[in-house]
Protein backbone atom coordinates (compact mmCIF):
# COMPACT_ATOMS: atom_id res chain seq x y z
CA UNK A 1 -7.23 -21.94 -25.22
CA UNK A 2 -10.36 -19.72 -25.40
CA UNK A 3 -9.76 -16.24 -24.61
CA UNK A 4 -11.21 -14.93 -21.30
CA UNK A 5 -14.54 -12.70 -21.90
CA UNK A 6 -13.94 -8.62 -20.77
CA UNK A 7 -16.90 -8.68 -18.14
CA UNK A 8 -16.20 -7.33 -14.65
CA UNK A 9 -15.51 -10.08 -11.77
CA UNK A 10 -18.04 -10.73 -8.66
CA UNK A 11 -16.94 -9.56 -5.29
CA UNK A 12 -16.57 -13.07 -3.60
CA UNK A 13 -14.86 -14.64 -6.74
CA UNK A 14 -11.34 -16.46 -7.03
CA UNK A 15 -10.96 -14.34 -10.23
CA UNK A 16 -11.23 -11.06 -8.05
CA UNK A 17 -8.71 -12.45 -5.21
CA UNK A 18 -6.29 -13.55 -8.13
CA UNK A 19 -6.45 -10.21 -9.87
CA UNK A 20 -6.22 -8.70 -6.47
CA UNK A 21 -3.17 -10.48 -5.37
CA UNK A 22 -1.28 -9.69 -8.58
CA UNK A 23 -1.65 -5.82 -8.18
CA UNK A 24 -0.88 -5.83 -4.06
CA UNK A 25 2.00 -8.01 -3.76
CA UNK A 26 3.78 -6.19 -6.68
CA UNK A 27 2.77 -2.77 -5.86
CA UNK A 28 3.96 -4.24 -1.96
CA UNK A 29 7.74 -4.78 -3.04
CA UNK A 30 8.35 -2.12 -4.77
CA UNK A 31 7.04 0.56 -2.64
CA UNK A 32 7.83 -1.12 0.57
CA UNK A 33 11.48 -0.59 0.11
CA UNK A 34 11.52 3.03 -0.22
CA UNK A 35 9.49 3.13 3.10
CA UNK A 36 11.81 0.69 5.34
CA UNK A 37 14.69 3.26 3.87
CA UNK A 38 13.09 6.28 5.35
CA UNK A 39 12.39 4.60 8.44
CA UNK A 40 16.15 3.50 8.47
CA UNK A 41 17.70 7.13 7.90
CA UNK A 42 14.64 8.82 9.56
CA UNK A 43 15.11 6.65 13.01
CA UNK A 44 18.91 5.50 12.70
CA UNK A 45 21.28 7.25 10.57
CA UNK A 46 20.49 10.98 10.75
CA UNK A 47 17.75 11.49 14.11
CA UNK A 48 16.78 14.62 14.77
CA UNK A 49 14.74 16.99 13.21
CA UNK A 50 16.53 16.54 9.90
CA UNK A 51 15.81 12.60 10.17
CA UNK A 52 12.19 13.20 10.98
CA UNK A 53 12.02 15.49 7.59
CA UNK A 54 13.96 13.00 5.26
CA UNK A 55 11.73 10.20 6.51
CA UNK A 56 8.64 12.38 5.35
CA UNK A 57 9.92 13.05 2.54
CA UNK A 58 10.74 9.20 1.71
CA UNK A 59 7.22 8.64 2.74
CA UNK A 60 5.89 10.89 0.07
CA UNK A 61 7.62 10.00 -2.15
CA UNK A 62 6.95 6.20 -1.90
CA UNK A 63 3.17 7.03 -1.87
CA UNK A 64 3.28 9.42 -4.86
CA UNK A 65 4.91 5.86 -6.72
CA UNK A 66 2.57 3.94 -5.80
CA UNK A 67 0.11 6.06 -7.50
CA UNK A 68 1.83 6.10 -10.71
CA UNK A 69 2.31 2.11 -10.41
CA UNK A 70 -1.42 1.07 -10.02
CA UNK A 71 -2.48 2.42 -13.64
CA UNK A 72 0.81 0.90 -15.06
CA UNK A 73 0.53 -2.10 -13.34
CA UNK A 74 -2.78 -2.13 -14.20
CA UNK A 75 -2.27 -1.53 -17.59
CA UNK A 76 -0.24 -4.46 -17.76
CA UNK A 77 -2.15 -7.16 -16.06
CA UNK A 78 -5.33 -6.30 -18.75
CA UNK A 79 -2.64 -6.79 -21.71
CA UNK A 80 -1.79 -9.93 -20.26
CA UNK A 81 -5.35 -11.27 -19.77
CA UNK A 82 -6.78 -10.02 -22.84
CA UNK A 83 -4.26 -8.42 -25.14
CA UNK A 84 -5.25 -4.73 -24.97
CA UNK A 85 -3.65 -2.26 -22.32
CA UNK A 86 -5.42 0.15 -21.01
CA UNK A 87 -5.13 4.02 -21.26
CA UNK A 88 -5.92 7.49 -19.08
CA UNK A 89 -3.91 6.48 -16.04
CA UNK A 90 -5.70 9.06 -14.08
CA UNK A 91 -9.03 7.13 -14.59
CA UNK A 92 -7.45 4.13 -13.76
CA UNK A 93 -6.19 5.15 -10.32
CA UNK A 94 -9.33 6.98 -9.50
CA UNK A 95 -11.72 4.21 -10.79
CA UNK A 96 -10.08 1.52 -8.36
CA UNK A 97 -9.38 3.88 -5.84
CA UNK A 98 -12.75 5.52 -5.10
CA UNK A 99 -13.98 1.94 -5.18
CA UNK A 100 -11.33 0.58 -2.62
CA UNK A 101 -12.26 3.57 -0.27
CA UNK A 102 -15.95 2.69 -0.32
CA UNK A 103 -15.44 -1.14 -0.03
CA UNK A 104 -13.26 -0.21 3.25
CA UNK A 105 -15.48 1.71 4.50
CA UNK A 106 -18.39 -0.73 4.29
CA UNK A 107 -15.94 -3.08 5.54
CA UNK A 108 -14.90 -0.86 8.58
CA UNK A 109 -18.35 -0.19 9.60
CA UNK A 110 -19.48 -4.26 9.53
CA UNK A 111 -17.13 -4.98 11.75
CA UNK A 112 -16.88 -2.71 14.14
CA UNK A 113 -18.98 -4.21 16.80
CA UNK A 114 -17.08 -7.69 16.65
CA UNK A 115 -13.68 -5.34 16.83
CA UNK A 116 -14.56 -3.08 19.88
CA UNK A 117 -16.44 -6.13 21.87
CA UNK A 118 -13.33 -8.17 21.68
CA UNK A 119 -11.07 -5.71 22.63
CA UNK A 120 -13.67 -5.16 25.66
CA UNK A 121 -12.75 -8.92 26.53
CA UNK A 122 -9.07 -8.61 26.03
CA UNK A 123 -8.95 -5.74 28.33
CA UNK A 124 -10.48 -7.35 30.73
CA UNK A 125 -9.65 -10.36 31.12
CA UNK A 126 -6.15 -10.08 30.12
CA UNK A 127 -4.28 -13.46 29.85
CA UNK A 128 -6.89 -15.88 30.70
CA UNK A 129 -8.43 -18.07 27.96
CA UNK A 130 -11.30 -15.62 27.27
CA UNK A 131 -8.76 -12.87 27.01
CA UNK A 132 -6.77 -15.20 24.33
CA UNK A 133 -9.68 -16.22 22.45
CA UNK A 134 -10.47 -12.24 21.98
CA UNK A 135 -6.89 -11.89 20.51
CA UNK A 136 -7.60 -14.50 18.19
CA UNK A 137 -10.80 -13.21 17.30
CA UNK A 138 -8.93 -9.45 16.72
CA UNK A 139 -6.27 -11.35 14.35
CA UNK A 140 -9.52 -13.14 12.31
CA UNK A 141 -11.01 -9.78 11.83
CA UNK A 142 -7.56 -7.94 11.06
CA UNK A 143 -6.81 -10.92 8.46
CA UNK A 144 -10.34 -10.82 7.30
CA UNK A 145 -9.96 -7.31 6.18
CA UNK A 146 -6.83 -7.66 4.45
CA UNK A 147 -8.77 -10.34 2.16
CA UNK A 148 -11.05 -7.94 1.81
CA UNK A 149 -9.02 -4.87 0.70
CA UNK A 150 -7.54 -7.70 -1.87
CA UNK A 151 -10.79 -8.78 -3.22
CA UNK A 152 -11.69 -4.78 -3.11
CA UNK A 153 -8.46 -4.34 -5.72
CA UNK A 154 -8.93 -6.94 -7.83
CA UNK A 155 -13.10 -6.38 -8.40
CA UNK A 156 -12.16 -2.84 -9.18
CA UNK A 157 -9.36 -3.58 -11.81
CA UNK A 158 -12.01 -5.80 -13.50
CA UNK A 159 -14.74 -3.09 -13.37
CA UNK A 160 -12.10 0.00 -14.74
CA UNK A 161 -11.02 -2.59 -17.56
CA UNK A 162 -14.72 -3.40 -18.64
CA UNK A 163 -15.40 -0.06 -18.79
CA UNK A 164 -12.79 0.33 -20.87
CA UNK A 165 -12.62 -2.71 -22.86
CA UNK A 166 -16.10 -3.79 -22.73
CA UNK A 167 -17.22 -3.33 -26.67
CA UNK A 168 -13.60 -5.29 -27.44
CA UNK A 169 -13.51 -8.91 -28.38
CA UNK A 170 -10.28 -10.66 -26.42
CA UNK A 171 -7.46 -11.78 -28.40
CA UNK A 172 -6.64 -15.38 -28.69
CA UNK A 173 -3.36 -16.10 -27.08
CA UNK A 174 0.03 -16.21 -29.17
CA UNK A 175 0.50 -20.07 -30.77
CA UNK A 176 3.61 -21.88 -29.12
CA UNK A 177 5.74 -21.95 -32.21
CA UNK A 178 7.05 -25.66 -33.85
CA UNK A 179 10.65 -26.24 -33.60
CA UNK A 180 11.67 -28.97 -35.48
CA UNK A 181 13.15 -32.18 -33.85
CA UNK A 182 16.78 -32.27 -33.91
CA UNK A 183 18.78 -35.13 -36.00
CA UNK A 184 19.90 -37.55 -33.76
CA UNK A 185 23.79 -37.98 -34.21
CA UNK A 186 25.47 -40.85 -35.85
CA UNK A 187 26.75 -43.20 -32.98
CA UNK A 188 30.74 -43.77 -32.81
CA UNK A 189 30.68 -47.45 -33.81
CA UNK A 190 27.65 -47.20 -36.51
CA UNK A 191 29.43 -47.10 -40.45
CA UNK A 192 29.59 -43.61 -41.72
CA UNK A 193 27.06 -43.02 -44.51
CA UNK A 194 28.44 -41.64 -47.71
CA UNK A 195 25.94 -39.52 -49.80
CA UNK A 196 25.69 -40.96 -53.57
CA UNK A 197 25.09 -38.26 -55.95
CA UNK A 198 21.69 -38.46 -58.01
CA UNK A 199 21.45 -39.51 -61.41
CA UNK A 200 22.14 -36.27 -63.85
CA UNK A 201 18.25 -36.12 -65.13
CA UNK A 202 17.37 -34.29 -68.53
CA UNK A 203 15.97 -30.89 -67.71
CA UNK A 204 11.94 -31.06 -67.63
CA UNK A 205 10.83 -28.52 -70.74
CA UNK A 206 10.08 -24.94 -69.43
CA UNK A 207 6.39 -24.23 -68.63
CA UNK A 208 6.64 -21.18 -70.01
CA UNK A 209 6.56 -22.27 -73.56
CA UNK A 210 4.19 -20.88 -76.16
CA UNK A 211 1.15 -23.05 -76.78
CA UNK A 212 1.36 -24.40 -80.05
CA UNK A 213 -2.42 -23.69 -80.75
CA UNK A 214 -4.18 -20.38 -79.82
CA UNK A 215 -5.57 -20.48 -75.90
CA UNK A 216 -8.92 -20.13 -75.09
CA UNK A 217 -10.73 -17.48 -74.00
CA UNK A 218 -13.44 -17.35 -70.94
CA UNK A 219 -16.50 -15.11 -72.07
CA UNK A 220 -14.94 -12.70 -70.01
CA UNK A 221 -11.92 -12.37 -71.65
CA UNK A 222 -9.67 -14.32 -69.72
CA UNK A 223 -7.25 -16.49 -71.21
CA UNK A 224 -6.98 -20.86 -70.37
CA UNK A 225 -4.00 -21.33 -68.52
CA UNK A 226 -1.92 -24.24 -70.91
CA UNK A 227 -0.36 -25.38 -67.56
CA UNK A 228 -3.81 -25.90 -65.17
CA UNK A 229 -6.31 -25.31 -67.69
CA UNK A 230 -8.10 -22.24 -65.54
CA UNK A 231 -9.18 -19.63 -66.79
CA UNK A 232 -7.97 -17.92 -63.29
CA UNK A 233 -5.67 -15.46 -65.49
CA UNK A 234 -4.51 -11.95 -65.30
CA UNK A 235 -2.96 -9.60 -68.25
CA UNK A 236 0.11 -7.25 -66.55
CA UNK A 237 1.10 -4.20 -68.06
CA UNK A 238 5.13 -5.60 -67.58
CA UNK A 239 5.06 -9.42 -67.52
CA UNK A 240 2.03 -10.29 -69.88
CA UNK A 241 -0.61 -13.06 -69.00
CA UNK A 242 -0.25 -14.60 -66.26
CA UNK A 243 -1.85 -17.39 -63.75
CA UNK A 244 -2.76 -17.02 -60.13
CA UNK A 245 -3.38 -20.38 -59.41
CA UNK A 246 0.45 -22.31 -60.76
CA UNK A 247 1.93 -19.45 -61.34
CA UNK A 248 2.38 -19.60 -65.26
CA UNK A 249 3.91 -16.54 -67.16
CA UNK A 250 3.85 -15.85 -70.94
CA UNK A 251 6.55 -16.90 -72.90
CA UNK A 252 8.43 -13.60 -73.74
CA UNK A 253 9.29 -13.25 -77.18
């Protein structure tokens, strides 16, 4: 697999909707559950002045995590696409933040006029099938800028990563690891196999043993290996000459 280049996404890409959609939906269920339990004890379980104030304070508190999950999360989606996490969590939150804010805004202001002129028509002509096609027309823009608040998130998560990343080269992705095949067992009716022990074989004469002639030596100084015939040999202060190619020691005497 070749590893994905650290270059920010375009706007109107599947790669910006994708990284997008993998920071909203997660940052979604995680903060959406401390905000349906305020609600709960805020409007059920304790009303009253002290509900009101313990649903504020659930808000807050949901909001001030979902600040600290959009660097971590963050963080985590660039190790995941190319092996580096990323660091300063204030930079991240501000650099897709600030970015978010402008792209609703831009957003907002665009479609505006299609927003107020079909509420003009739904007013007015309530339940008819003008008034219904304005509804649908308010749901297509309200859907619209969802999509766009995604695509916002993920363009911005590839901009604060290339900013970070950007002079980085992206990590090739982890081999799968080889498991060997396991042995497939004997069936009941097939004969048992009984192992037959090798032939004893004389022992093959140690490679270690002393030339019986001197060994060469390379103009350099190096000795001839009598197992390979290099001259790919070393001298150690503790186990004399040595090979790195086979591995041959000096016979110690």
């Amino acid at each position: 697999m070749t590893p994905v280049a650290i270059e920010p996404f375009g706007f109107f890409t599947a790669d910006s909707l994708r990284a997008g959609w993998w920071l909203s939906w997660r940052l979604f269920v995680r903060v959406v559950a401390i905000f349906a339990v305020s609600a709960l004890v805020g409007l059920y379980l304790v009303p009253g002045g002290v509900g009101g104030f313990l649903m504020a304070i659930g808000f807050c508190v949901g909001a001030v995590w979902s600040v600290l999950l959009i660097p971590k999360l963050t963080s985590r989606w660039s190790q995941e696409r190319y092996g580096y996490p990323l660091e300063n969590a204030l930079s991240i939150w501000w650099g897709i933040t600030w970015r978010g804010l402008v792209v609703s805004l831009v957003a907002a202001v665009i479609m505006a006029v299609p927003n107020v002129v079909a509420l003009s028509f739904q007013t007015a002509y309530g339940s008819s099938a003008l008034g219904a096609a304005a509804t649908m027309v308010i749901w297509g823009l309200n859907i619209t800028n969802v999509a766009v608040s995604i695509l916002a998130t993920g363009w911005a998560m590839s901009k604060v990563t290339a900013n970070q990343l950007g002079g980085l080269e992206p990590l090739e992705p982890a081999a799968p690891e080889a498991y060997a095949a396991p042995e497939a067992p004997l069936e009941a009716d097939s004969p048992a196999v009984v192992p037959v022990a090798a032939p004893a074989s004389r022992p093959e004469p140690r490679a270690e043993a002393a030339p019986s002639k001197p060994a060469a030596v390379s103009a350099d100084g190096k000795r001839q290996c009598p197992k390979c015939g290099l001259y790919e040999t070393e001298r150690g202060s503790v186990i004399g000459w040595y090979c790195k190619i086979c591995g041959w020691r000096e016979a110690r005497r």
